[in-house]
Protein backbone atom coordinates (compact mmCIF):
# COMPACT_ATOMS: atom_id res chain seq x y z
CA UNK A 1 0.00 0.00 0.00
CA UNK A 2 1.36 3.43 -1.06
CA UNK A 3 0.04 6.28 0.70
CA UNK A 4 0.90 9.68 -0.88
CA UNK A 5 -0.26 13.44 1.38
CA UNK A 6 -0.47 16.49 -0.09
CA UNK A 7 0.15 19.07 2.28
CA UNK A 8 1.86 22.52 2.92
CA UNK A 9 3.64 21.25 6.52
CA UNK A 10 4.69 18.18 5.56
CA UNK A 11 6.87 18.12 8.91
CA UNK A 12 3.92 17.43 10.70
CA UNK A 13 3.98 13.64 9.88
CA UNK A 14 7.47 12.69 10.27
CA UNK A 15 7.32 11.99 14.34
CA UNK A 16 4.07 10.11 13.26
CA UNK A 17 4.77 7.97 10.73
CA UNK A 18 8.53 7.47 12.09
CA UNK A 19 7.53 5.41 15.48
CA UNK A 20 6.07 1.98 16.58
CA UNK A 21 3.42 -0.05 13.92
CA UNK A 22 3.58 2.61 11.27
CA UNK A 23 7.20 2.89 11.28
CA UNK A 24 7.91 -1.20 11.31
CA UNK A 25 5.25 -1.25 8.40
CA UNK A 26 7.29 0.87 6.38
CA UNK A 27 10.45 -0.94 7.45
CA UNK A 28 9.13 -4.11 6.51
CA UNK A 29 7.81 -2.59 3.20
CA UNK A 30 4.55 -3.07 3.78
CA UNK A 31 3.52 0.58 3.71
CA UNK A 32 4.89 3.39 1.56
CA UNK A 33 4.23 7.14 2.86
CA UNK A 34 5.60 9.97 0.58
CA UNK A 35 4.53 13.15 1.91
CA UNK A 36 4.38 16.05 -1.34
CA UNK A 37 4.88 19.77 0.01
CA UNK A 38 2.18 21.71 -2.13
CA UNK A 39 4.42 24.92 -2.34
CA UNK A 40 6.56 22.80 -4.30
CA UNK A 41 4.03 23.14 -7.31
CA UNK A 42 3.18 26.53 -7.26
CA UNK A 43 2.52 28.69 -9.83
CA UNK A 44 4.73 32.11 -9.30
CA UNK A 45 7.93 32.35 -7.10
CA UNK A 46 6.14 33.09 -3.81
CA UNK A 47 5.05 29.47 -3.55
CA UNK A 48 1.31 30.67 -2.79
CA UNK A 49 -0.99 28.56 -2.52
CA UNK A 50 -4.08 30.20 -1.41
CA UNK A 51 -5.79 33.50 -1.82
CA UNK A 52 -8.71 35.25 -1.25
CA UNK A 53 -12.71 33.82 -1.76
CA UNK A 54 -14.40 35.41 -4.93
CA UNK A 55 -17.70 37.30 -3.38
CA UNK A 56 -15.73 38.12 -0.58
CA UNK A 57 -15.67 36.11 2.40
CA UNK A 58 -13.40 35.63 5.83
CA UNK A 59 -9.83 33.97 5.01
CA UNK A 60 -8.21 32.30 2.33
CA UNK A 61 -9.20 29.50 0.01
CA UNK A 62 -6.24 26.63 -1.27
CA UNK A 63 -6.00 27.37 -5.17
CA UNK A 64 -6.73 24.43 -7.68
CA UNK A 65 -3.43 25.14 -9.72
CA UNK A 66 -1.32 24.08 -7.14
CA UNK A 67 -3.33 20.99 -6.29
CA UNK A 68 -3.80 19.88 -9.56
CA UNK A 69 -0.36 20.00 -10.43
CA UNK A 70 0.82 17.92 -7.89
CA UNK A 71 -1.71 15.32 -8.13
CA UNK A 72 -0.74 15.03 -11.60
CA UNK A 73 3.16 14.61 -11.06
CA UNK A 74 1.68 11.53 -8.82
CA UNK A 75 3.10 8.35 -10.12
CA UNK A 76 -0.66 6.23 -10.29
CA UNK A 77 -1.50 2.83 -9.92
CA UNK A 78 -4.55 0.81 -11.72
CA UNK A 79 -6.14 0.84 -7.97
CA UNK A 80 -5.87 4.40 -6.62
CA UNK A 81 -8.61 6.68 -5.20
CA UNK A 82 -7.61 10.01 -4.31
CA UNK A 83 -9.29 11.55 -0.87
CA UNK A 84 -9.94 14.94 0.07
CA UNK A 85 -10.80 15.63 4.21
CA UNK A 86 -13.24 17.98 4.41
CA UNK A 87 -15.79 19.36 6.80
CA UNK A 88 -18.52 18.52 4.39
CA UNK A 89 -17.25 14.98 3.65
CA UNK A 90 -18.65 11.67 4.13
CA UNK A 91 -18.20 10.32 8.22
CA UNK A 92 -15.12 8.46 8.39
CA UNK A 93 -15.77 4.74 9.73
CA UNK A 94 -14.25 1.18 10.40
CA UNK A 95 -16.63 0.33 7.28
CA UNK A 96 -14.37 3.08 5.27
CA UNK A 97 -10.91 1.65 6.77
CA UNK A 98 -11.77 -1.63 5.12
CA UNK A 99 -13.32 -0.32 1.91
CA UNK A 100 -9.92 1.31 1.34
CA UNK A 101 -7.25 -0.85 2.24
CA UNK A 102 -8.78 -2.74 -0.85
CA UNK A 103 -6.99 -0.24 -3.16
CA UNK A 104 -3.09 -0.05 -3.58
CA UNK A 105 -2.93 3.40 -3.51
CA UNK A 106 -4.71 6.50 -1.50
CA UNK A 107 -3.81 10.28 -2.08
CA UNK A 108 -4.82 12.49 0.54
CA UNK A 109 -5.37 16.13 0.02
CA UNK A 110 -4.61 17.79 2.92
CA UNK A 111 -6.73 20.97 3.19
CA UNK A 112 -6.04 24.05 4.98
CA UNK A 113 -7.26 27.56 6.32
CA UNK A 114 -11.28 28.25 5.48
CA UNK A 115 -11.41 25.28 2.73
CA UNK A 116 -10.27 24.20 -0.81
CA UNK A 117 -11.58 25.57 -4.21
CA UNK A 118 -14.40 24.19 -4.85
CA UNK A 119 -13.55 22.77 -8.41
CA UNK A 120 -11.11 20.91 -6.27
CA UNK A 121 -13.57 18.65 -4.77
CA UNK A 122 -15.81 18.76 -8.12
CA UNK A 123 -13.10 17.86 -10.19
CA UNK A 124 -10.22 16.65 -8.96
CA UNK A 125 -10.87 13.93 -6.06
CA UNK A 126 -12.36 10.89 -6.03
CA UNK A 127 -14.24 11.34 -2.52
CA UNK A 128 -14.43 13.60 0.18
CA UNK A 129 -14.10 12.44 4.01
CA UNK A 130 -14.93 14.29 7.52
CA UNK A 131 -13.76 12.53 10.64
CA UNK A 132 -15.98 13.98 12.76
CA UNK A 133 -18.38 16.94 13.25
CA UNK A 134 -15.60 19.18 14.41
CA UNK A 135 -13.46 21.53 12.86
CA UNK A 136 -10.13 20.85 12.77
CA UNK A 137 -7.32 23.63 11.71
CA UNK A 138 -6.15 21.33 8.42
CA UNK A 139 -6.40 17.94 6.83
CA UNK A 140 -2.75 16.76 8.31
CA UNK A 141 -4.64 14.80 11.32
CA UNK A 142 -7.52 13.32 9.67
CA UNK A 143 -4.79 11.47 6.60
CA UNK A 144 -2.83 10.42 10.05
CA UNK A 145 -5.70 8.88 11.28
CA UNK A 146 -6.75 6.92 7.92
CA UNK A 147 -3.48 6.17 7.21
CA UNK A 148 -2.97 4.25 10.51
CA UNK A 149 -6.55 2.63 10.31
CA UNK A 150 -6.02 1.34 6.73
CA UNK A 151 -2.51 -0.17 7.27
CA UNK A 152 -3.63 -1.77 10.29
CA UNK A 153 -5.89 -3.86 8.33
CA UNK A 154 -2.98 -4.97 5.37
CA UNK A 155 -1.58 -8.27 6.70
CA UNK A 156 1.82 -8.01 8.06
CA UNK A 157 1.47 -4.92 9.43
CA UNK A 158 0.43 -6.17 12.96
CA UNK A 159 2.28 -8.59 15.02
CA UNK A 160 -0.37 -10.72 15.36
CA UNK A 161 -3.46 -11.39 13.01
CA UNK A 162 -6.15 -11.62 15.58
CA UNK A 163 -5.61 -7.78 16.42
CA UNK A 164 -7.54 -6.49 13.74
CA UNK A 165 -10.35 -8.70 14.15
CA UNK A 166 -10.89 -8.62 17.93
CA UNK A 167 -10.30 -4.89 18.19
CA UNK A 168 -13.28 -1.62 18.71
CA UNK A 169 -15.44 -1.40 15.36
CA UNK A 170 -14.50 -4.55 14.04
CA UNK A 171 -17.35 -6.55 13.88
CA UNK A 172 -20.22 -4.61 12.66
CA UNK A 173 -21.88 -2.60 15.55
CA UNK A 174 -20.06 -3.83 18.27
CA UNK A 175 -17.55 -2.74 21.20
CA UNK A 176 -14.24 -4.51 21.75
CA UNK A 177 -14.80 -6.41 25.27
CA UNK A 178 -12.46 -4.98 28.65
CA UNK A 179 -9.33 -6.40 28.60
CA UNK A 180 -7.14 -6.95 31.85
CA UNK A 181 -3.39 -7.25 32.61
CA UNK A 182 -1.04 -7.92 35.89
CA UNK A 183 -1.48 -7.03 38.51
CA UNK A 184 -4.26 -9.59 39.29
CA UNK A 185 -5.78 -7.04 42.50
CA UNK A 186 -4.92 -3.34 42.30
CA UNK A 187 -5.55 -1.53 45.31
CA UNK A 188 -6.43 2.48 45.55
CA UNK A 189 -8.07 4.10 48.65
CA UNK A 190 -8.72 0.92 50.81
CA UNK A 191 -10.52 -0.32 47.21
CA UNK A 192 -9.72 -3.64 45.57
CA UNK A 193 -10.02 -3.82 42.19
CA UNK A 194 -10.13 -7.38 41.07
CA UNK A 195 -9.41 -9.09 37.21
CA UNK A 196 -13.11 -10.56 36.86
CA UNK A 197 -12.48 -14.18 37.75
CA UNK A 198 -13.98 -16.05 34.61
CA UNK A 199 -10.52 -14.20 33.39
CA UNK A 200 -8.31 -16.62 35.50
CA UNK A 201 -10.54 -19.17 34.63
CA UNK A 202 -8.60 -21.25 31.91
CA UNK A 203 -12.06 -21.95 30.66
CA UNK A 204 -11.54 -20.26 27.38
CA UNK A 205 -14.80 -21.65 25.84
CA UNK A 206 -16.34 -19.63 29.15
CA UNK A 207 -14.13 -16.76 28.48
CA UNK A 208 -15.24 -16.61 24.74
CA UNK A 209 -18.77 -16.16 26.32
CA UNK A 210 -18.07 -13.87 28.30
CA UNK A 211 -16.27 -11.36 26.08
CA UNK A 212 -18.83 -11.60 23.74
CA UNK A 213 -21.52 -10.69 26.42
CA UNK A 214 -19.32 -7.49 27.50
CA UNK A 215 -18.95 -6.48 24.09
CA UNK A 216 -21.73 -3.57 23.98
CA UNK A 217 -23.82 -3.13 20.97
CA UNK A 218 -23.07 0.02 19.14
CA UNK A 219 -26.87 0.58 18.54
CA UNK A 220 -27.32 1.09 22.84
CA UNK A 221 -24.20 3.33 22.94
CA UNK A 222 -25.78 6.88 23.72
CA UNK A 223 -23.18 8.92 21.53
CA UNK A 224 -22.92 6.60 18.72
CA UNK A 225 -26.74 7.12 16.81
């Protein structure tokens, strides 16, 4: 899987992309990240890449020349789809992680200040994502966060298989189950708080149960509608 960002701070990712799962994927070439500084393909010797909104407006807009350019110095495979992170985009989910780890390529455009021109998203990308109903001060977090969820899901990329499967948003509307490590009894103001003892069981077929009874149904989950 090749990921290539588009962004104008492209040393935002480097601490990112340069530690743990991310960083061994890349090792391990699994995962390629090539991060494209927009100034780079501007078009006058100021590097600009954004200017004012036409009708008037509060702050600057990220101009399509720039954009455009760079997407199209983007070496392309057969199975690429090219993602812009927007306010107005579609929720990012689980559903979406697995939908595009199917593709061998993703290009993120990383937007910035009050939005991208408009023939940007009309034109130039193949889909636009939100992940959340927030506002966030660029793009550079949200292609973080579907970067990591999409190469978590490429085999290889964790050390062990089951990971994926078992984890949060896995399995279609439901929570991962509470996990529990040493000690066995952790005490805090006089309290004891105990591993649940089906845990220390060695009754996995019990256990199994039991997870799958904690696991909470994403339908009763107050936030999640």
């Amino acid at each position: 899987m090749k990921f290539d960002i588009i962004t104008i701070f492209p040393q935002i990712f480097n601490s990112y992309f340069g530690e743990s799962i991310l960083a061994r994927a890349q090792k391990n070439k699994i995962v390629k990240i090539k991060i494209h500084n927009l100034r780079d393909y501007a078009t006058d010797k100021h590097q600009t890449v954004d200017d004012t909104p036409y009708g008037g407006g509060a702050g600057m807009l990220m101009k399509v020349e720039p954009i455009y350019k760079c997407l199209k110095s983007i070496k392309k495979s057969k199975k690429t789809r090219i993602i812009l992170f927007s306010a107005k985009g579609k929720k990012y989910t689980q559903g979406d992680a697995k939908r595009l780890s199917k593709y061998d390529n993703l290009i993120f455009v990383c937007g910035r200040y009050e939005g991208v021109d408009e023939r940007v998203a009309q034109n130039l990308v193949d889909e636009e994502i939100s992940i959340g109903d927030y506002v966030l001060t660029g793009g550079e977090i949200p292609a973080m966060i579907v970067a990591d969820s999409v190469s978590r899901l490429l085999p290889g990329v964790l050390g062990n298989s089951e990971s994926a499967r078992d984890e949060s948003h896995s399995s279609e509307g439901y929570l991962e189950y509470p996990q529990y490590t040493k000690p066995e009894v952790f005490s805090v103001s006089k309290k004891k708080l105990k591993v649940p003892s089906i845990l220390l069981s060695g009754n996995h077929k019990k256990i199994k149960e039991w997870r799958k009874e904690q696991s909470v149904c994403l339908i009763g989950r107050q936030e999640i509608k």
